[in-house]
C-alpha atoms as a PDB file:
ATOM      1  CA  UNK A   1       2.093   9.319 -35.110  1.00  0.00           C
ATOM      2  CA  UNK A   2       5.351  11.307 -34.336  1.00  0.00           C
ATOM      3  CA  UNK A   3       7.898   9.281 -32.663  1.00  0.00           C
ATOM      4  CA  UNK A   4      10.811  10.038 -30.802  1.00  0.00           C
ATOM      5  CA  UNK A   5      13.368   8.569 -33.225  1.00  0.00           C
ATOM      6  CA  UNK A   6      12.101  10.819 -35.845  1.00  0.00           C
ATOM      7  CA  UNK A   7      12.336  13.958 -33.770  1.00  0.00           C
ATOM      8  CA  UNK A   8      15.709  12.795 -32.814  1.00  0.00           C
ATOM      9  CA  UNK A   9      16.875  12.568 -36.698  1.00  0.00           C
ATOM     10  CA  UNK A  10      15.507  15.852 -37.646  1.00  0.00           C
ATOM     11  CA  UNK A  11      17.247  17.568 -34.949  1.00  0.00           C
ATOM     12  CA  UNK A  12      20.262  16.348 -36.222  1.00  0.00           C
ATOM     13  CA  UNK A  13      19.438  17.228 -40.140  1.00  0.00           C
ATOM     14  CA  UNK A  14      18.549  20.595 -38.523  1.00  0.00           C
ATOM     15  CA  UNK A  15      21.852  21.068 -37.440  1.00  0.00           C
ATOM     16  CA  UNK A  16      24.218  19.306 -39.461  1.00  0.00           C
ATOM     17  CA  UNK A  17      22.521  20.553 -42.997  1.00  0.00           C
ATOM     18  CA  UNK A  18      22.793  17.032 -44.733  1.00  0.00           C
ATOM     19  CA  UNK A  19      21.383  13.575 -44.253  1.00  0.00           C
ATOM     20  CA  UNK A  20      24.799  12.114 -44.521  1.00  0.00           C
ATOM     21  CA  UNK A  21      26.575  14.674 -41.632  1.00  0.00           C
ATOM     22  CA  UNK A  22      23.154  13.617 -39.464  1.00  0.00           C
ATOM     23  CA  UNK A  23      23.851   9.840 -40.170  1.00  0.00           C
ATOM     24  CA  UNK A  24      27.459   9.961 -38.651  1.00  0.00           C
ATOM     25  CA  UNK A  25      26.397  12.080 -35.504  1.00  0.00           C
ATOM     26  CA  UNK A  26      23.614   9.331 -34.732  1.00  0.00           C
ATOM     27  CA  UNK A  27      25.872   6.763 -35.967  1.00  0.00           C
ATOM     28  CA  UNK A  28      24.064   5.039 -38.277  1.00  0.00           C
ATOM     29  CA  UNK A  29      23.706   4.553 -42.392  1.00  0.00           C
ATOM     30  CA  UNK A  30      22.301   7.620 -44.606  1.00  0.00           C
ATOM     31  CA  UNK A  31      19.446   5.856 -46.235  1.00  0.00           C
ATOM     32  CA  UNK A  32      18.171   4.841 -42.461  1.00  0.00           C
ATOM     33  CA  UNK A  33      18.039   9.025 -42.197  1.00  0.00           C
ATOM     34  CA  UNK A  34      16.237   9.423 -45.236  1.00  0.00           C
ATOM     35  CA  UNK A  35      13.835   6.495 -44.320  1.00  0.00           C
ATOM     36  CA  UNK A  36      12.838   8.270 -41.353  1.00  0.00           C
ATOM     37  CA  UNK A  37      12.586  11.724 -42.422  1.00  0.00           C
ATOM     38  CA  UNK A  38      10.071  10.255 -45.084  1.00  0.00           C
ATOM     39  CA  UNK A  39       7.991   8.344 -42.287  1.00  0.00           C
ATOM     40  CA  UNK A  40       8.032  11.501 -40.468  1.00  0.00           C
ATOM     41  CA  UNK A  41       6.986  13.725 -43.172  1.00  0.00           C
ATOM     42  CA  UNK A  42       4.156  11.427 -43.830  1.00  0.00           C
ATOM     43  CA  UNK A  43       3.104  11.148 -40.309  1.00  0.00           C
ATOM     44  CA  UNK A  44       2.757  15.224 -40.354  1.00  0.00           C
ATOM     45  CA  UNK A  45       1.507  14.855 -43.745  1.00  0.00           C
ATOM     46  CA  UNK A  46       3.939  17.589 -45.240  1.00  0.00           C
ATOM     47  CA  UNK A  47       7.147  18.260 -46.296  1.00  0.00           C
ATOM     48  CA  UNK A  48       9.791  19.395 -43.306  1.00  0.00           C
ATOM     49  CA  UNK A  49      12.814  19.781 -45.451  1.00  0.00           C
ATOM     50  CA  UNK A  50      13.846  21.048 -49.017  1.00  0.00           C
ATOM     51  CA  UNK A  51      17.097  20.124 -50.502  1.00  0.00           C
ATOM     52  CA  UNK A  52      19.178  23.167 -51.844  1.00  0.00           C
ATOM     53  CA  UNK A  53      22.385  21.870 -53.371  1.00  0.00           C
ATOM     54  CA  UNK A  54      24.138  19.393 -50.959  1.00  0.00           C
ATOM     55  CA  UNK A  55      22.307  20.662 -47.850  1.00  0.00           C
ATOM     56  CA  UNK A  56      18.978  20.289 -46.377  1.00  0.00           C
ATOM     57  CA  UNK A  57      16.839  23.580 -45.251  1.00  0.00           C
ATOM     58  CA  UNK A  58      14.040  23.267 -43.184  1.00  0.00           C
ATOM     59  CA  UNK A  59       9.980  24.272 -44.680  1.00  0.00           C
ATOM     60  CA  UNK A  60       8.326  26.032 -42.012  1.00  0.00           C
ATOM     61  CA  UNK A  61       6.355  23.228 -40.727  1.00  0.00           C
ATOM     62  CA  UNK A  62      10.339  21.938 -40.167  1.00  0.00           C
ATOM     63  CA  UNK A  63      10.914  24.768 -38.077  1.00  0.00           C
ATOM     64  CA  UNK A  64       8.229  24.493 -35.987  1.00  0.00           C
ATOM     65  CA  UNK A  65       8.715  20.994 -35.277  1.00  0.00           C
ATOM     66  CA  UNK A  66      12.475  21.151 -34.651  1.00  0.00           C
ATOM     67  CA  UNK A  67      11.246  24.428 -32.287  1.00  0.00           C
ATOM     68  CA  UNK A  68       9.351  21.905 -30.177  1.00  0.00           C
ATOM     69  CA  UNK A  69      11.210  18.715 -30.268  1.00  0.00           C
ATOM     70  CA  UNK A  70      13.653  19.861 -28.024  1.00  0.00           C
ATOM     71  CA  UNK A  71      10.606  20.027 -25.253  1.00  0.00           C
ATOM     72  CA  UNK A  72       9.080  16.864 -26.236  1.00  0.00           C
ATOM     73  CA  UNK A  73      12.482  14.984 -26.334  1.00  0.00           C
ATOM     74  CA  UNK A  74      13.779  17.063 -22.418  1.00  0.00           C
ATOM     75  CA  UNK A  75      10.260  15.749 -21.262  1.00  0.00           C
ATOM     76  CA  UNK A  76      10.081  12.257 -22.542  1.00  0.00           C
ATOM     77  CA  UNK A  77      14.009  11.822 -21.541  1.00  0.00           C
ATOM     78  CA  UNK A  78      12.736  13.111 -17.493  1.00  0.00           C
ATOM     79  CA  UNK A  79       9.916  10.414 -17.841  1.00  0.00           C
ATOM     80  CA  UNK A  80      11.893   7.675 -18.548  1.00  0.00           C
ATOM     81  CA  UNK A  81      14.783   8.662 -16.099  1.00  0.00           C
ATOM     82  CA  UNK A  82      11.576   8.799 -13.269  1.00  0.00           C
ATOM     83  CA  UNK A  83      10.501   5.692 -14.272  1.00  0.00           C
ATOM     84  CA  UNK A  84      13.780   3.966 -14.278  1.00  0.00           C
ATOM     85  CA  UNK A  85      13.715   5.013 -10.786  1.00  0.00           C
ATOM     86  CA  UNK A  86      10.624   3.718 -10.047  1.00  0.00           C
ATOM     87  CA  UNK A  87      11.077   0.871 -11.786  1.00  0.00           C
ATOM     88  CA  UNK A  88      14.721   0.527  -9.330  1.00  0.00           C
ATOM     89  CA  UNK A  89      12.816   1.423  -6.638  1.00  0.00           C
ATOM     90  CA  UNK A  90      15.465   4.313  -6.473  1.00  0.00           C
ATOM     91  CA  UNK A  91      11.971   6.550  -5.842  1.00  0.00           C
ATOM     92  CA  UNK A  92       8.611   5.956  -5.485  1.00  0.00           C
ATOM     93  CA  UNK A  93       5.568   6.197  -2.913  1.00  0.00           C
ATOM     94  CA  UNK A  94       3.225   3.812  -1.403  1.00  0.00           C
ATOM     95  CA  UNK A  95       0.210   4.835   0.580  1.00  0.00           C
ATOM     96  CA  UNK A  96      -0.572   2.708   3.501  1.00  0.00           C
ATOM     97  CA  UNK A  97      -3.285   2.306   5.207  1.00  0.00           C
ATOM     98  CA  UNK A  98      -3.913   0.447   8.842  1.00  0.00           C
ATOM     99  CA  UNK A  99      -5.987  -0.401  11.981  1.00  0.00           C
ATOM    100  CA  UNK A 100      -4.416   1.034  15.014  1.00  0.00           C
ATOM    101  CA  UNK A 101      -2.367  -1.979  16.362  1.00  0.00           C
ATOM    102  CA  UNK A 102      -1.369  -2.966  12.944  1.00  0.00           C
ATOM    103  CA  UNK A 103       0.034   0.632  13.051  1.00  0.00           C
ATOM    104  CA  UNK A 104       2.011   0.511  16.427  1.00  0.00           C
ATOM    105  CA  UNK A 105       3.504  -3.055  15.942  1.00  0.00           C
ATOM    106  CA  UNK A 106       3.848  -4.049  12.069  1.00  0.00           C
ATOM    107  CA  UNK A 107       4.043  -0.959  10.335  1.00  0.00           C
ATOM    108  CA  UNK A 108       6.956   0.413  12.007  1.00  0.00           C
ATOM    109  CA  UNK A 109       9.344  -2.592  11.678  1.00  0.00           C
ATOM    110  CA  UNK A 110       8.101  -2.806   8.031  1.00  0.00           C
ATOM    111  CA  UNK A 111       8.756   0.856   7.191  1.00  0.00           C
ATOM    112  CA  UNK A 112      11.858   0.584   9.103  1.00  0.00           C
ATOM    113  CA  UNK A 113      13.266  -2.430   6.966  1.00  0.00           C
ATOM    114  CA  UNK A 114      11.990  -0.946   4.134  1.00  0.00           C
ATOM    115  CA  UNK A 115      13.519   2.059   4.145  1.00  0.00           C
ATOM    116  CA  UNK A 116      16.802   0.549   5.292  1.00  0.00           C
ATOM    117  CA  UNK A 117      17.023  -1.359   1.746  1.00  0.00           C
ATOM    118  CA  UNK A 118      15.388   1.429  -0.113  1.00  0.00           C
ATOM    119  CA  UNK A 119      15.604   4.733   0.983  1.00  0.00           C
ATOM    120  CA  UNK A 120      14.314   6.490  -1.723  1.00  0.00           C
ATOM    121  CA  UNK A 121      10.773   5.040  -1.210  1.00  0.00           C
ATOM    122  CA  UNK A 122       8.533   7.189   0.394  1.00  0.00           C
ATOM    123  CA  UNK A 123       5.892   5.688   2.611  1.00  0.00           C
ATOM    124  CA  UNK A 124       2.572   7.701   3.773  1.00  0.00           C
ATOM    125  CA  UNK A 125       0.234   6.154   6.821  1.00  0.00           C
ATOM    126  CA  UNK A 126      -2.872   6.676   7.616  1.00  0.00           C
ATOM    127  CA  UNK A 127      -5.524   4.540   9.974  1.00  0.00           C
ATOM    128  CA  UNK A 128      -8.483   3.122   9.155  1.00  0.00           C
ATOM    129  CA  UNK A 129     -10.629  -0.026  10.900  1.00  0.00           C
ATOM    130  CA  UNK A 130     -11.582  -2.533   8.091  1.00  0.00           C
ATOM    131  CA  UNK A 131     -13.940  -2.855   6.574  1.00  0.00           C
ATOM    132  CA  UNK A 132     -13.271   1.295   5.585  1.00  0.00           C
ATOM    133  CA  UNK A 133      -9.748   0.531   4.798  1.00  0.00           C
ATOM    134  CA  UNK A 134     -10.677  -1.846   2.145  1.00  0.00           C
ATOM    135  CA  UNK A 135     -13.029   0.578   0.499  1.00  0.00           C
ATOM    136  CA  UNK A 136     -10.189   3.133   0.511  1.00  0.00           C
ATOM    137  CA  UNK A 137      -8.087   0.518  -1.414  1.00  0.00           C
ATOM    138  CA  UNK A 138     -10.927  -0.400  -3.780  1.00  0.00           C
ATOM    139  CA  UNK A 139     -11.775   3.782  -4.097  1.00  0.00           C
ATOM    140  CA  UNK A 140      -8.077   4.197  -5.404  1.00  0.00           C
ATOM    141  CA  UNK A 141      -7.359   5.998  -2.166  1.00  0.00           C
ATOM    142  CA  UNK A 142      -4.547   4.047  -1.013  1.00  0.00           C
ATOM    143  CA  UNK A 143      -1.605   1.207  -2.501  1.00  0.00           C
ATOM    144  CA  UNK A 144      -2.206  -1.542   0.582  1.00  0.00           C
ATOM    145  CA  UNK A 145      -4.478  -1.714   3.139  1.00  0.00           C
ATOM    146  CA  UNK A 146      -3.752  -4.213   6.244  1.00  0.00           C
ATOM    147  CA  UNK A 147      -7.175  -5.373   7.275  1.00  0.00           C
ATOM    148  CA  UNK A 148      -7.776  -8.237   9.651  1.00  0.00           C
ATOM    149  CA  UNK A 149     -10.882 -10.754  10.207  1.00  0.00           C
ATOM    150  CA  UNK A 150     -12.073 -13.147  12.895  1.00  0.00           C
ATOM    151  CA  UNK A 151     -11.813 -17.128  11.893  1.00  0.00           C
ATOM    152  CA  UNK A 152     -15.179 -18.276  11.541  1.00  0.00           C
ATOM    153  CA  UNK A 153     -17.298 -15.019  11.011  1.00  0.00           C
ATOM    154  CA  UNK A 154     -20.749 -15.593   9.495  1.00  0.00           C
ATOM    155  CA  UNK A 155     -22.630 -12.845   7.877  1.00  0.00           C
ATOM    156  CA  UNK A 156     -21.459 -10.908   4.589  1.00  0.00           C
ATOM    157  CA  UNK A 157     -18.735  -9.745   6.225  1.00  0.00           C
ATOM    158  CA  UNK A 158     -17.074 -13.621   5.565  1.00  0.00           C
ATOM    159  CA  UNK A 159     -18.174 -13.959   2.466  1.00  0.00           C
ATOM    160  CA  UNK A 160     -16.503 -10.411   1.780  1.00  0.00           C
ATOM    161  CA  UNK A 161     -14.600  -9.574  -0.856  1.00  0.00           C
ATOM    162  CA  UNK A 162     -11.240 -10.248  -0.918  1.00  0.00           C
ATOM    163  CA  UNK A 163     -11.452 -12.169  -3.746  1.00  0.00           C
ATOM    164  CA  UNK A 164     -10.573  -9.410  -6.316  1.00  0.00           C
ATOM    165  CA  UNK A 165      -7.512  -8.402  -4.335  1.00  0.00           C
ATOM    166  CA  UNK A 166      -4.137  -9.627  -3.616  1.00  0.00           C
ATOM    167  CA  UNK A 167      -4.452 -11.038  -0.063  1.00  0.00           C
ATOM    168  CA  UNK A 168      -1.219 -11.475   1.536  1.00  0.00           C
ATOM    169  CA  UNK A 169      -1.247 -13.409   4.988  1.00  0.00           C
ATOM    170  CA  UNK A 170       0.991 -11.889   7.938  1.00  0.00           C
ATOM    171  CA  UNK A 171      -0.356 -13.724  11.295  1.00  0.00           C
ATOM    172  CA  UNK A 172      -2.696 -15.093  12.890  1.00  0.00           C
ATOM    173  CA  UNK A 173      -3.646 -13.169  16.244  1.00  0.00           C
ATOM    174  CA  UNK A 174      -5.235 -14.577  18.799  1.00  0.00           C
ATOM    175  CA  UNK A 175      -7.670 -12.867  21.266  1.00  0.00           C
ATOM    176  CA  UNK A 176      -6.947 -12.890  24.808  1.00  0.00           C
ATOM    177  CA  UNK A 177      -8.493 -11.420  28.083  1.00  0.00           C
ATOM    178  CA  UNK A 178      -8.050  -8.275  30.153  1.00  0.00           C
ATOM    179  CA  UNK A 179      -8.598  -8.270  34.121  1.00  0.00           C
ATOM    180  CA  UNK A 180      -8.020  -5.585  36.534  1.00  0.00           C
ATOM    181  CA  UNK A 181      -4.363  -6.996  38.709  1.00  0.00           C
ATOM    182  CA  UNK A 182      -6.237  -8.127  41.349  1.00  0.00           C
ATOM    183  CA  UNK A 183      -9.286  -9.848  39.969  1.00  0.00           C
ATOM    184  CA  UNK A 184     -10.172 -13.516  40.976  1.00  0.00           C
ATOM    185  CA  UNK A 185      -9.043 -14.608  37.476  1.00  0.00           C
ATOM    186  CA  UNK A 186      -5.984 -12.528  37.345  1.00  0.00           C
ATOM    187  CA  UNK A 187      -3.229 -15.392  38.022  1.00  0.00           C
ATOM    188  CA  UNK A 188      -5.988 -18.010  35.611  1.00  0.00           C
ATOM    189  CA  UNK A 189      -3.806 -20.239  33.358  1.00  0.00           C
ATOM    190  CA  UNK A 190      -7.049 -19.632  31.188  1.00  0.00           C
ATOM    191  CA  UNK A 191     -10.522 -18.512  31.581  1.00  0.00           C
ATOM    192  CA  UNK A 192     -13.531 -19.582  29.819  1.00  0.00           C
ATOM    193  CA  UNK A 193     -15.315 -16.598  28.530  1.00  0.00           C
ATOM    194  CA  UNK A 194     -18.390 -17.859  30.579  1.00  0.00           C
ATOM    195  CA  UNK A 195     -16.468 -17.106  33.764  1.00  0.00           C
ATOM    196  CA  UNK A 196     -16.667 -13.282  33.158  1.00  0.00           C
ATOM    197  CA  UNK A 197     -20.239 -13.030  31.883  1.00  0.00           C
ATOM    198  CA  UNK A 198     -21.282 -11.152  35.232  1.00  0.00           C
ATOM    199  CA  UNK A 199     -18.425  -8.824  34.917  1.00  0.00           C
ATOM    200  CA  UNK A 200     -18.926  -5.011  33.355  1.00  0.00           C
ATOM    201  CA  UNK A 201     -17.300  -5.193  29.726  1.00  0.00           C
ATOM    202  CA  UNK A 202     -15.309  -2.260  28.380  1.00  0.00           C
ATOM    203  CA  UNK A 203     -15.054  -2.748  24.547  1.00  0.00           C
ATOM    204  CA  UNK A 204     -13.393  -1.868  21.959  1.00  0.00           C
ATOM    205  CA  UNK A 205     -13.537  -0.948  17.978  1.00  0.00           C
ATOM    206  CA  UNK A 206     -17.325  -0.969  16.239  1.00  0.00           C
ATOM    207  CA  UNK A 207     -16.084  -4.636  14.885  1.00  0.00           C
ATOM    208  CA  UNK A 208     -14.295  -5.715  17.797  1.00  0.00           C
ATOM    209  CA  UNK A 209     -17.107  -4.531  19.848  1.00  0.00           C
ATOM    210  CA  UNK A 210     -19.200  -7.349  17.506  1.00  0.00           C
ATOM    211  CA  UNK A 211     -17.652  -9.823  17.094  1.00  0.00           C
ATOM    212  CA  UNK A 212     -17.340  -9.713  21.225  1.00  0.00           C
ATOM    213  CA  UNK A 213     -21.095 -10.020  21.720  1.00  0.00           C
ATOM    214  CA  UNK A 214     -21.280 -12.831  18.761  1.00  0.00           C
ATOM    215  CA  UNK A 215     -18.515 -14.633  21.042  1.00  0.00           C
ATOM    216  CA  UNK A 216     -20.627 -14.034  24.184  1.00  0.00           C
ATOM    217  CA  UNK A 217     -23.687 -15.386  22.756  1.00  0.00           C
ATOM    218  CA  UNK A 218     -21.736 -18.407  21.667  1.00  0.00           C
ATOM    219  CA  UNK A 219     -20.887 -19.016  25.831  1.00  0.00           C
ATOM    220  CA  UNK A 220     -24.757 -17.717  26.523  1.00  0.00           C
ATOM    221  CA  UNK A 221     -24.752 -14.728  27.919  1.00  0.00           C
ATOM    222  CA  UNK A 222     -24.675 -11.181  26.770  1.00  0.00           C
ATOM    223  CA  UNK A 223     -22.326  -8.656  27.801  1.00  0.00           C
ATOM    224  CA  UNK A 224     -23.282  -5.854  29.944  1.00  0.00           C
ATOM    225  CA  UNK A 225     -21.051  -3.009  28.202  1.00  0.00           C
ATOM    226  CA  UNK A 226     -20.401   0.022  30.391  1.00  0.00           C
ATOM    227  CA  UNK A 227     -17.708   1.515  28.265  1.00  0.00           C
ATOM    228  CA  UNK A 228     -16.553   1.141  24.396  1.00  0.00           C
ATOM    229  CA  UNK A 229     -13.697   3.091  23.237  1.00  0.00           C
ATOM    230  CA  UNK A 230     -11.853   2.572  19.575  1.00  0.00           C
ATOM    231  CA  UNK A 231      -8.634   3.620  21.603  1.00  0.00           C
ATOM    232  CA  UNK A 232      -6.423   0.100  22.602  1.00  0.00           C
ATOM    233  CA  UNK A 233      -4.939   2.557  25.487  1.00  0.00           C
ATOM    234  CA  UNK A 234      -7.695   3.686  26.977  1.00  0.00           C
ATOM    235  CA  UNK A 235      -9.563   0.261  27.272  1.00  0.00           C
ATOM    236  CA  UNK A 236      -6.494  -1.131  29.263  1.00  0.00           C
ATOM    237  CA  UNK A 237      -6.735   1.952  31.300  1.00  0.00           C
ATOM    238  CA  UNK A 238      -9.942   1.142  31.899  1.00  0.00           C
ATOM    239  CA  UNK A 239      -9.057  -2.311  33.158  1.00  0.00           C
ATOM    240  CA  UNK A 240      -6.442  -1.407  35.011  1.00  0.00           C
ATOM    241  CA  UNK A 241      -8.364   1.085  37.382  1.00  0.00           C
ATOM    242  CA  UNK A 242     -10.891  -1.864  37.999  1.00  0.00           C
ATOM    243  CA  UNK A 243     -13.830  -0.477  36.317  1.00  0.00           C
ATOM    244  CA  UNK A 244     -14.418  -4.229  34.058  1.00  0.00           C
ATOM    245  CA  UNK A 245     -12.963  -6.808  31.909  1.00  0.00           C
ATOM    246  CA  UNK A 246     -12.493  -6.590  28.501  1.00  0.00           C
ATOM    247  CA  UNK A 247     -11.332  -8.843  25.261  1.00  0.00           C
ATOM    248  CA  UNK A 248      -8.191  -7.638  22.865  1.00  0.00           C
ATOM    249  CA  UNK A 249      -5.800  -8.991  20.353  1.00  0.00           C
ATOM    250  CA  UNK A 250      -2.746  -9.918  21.191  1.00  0.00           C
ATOM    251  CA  UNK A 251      -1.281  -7.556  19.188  1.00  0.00           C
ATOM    252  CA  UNK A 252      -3.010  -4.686  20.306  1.00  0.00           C
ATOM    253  CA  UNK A 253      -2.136  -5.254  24.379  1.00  0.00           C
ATOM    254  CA  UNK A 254       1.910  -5.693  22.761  1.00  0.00           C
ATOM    255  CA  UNK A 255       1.399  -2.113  22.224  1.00  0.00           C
ATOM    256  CA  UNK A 256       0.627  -0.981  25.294  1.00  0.00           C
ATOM    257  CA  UNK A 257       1.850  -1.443  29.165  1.00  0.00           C
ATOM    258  CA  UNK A 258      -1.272  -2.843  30.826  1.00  0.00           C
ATOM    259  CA  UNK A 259      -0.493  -1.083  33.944  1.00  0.00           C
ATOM    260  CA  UNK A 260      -2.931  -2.859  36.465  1.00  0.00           C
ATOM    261  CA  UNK A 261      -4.193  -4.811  34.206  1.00  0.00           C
ATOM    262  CA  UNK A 262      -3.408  -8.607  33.683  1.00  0.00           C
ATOM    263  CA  UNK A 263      -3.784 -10.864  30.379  1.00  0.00           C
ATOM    264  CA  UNK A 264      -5.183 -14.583  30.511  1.00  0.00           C
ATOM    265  CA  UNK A 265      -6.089 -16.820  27.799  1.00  0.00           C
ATOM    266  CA  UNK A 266      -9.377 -17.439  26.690  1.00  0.00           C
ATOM    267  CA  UNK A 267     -10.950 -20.911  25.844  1.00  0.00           C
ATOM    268  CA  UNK A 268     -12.119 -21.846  23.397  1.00  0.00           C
ATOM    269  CA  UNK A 269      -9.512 -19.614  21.456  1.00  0.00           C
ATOM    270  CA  UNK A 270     -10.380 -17.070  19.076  1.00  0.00           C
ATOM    271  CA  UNK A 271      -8.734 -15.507  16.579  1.00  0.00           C
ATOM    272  CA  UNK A 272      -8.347 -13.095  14.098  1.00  0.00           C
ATOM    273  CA  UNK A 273      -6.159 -13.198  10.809  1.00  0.00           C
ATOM    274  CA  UNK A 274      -4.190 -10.300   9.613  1.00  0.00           C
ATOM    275  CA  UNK A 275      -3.359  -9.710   5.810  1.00  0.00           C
ATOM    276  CA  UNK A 276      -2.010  -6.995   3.501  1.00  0.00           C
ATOM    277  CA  UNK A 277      -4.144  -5.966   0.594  1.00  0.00           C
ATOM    278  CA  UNK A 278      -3.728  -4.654  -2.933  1.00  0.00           C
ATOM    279  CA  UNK A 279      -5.165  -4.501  -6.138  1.00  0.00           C
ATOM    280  CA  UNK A 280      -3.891  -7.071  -8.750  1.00  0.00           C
ATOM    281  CA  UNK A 281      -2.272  -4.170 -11.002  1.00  0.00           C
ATOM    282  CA  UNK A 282      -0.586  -2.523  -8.007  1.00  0.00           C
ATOM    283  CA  UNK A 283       0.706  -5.751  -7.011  1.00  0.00           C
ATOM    284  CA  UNK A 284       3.150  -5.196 -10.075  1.00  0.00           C
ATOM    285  CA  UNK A 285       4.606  -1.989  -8.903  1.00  0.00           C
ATOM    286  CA  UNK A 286       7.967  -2.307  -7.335  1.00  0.00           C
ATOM    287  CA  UNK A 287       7.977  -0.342  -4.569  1.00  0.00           C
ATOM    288  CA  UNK A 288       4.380  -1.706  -3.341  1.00  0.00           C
ATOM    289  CA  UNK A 289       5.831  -5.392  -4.017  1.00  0.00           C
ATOM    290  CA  UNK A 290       8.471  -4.510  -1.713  1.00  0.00           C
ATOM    291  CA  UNK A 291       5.966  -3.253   0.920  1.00  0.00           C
ATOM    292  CA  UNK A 292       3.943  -6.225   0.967  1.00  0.00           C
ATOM    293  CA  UNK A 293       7.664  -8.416   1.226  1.00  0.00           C
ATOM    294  CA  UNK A 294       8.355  -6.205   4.536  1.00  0.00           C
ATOM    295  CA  UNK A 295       4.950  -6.228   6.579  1.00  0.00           C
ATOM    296  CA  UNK A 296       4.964 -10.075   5.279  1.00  0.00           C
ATOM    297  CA  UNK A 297       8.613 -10.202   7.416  1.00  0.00           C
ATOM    298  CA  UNK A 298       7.960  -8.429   9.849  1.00  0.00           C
ATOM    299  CA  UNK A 299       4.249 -10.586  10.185  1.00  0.00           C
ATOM    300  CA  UNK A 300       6.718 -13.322  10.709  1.00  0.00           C
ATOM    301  CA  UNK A 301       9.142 -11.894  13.432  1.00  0.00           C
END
């Protein structure tokens, strides 16, 4: 195997013409030269130089090597000043990938921190609902994934799958209900689900939209849907023109103005944690560490 080291040496036998001139340019003992020109030569498997008189000439396997070490050593001397940027989180580039209210509350304070402290980290977004933003993470697709899932789902959706990853928590959000301003329940401390089960439902998200009719069920009734929409906006447009009642997170009505529309609290509570994902190896990389440490702080603000 040709290593660096030895490229470096012959270069400098190359142009100095003797091991002893090549030793005091690099700074270190003649023999040490001579050891490595014979490891090299043996790792090519023959001769690069041929002594003529006090100075060294080159064979022509010599002069092809010393023709591309310059290259190789350029390259590998770019590689490591890249990584050492990395590695300083001087550069680098995450992908992220979140659900739409993870996107409008989290993301932003997170990015903005993050680039605050490092600005030579480059972070991409894109959306996806979980469960598809975990298969992007699994596929190689993206760095972290925030992903979310309701306390006390049954199916293989709980049993799911985060065991291979790095999970890291950010909050726990908690459902709450949407009326039209001047519904009976509007000014309700808090509403039993129950109370709305004769109300048209506008709903949200494929998932949200389940886990809804699983909550539903648990009261005993089943929600007449007239409208389901994956956009948080539209639903609490929805609700504020008067045309039904819906169920959000928390987080998701923080990121819009429910004009004509009022929030109340539902009983029994449900919620819905919120995590970042990774893979184990990406976990190591510095500027996806750092990442995780900002949507983790900004999870807590």
């Amino acid at each position: 195997m040709i290593e660096a080291r030895h490229l470096r040496v012959l270069r400098a036998v190359a142009a100095s013409g003797s091991f002893s001139a090549a030793a005091r340019e690099l700074g270190c003992t003649q023999p040490a030269v001579s050891q490595q020109m014979r490891a090299l030569e043996t790792s090519v498997g023959t001769p690069l130089l041929i002594r003529t008189g006090r100075e060294m000439r080159l064979t022509q396997a010599g002069e092809a090597l010393v023709r591309h070490a310059g290259g190789i050593l350029a390259g590998l001397t770019a590689a490591e000043e890249e990584v050492a940027a990395i590695a300083g989180l001087r550069a680098g580039r995450v992908r992220l990938v979140s659900f739409p209210s993870g996107s409008s509350t989290l993301v932003p304070t997170a990015l903005a921190a993050l680039r605050a402290a490092h600005p030579g980290t480059r972070v991409s977004l894109e959306e996806a609902e979980p469960p598809r933003s975990v298969e992007l993470l699994r596929q190689g697709d993206c760095d972290v994934a925030l992903a979310f899932r309701y306390e006390g789902a049954a199916g293989p959706e709980a049993a799911e799958e985060w065991t291979d990853l790095v999970v890291r928590p950010l909050l726990t959000d908690r459902l709450v209900g949407l009326v039209p301003q001047g519904h009976r329940l509007a000014r309700a401390g808090s509403v039993a689900i129950a109370e709305l089960a004769d109300e048209p439902w506008i709903a949200g998200c494929p998932r949200c939209r389940g886990q809804l009719v699983q909550v539903c069920a648990g009261a005993g009734f089943t929600p007449r849907i007239d409208f389901a929409t994956d956009d948080y906006p539209a639903v609490v447009g929805l609700v504020g023109a008067g045309l039904g009642v819906a169920v959000l997170p928390q987080l998701a009505v923080e990121s819009v103005r429910p004009r004509g529309a009022r929030t109340v609290e539902l009983e029994p509570a449900v919620r819905r944690e919120i995590v970042a994902l990774t893979l184990p190896d990406l976990a190591q990389v510095p500027a996806v560490a750092a990442t995780l440490d900002e949507l983790v702080r900004a999870g807590a603000r």
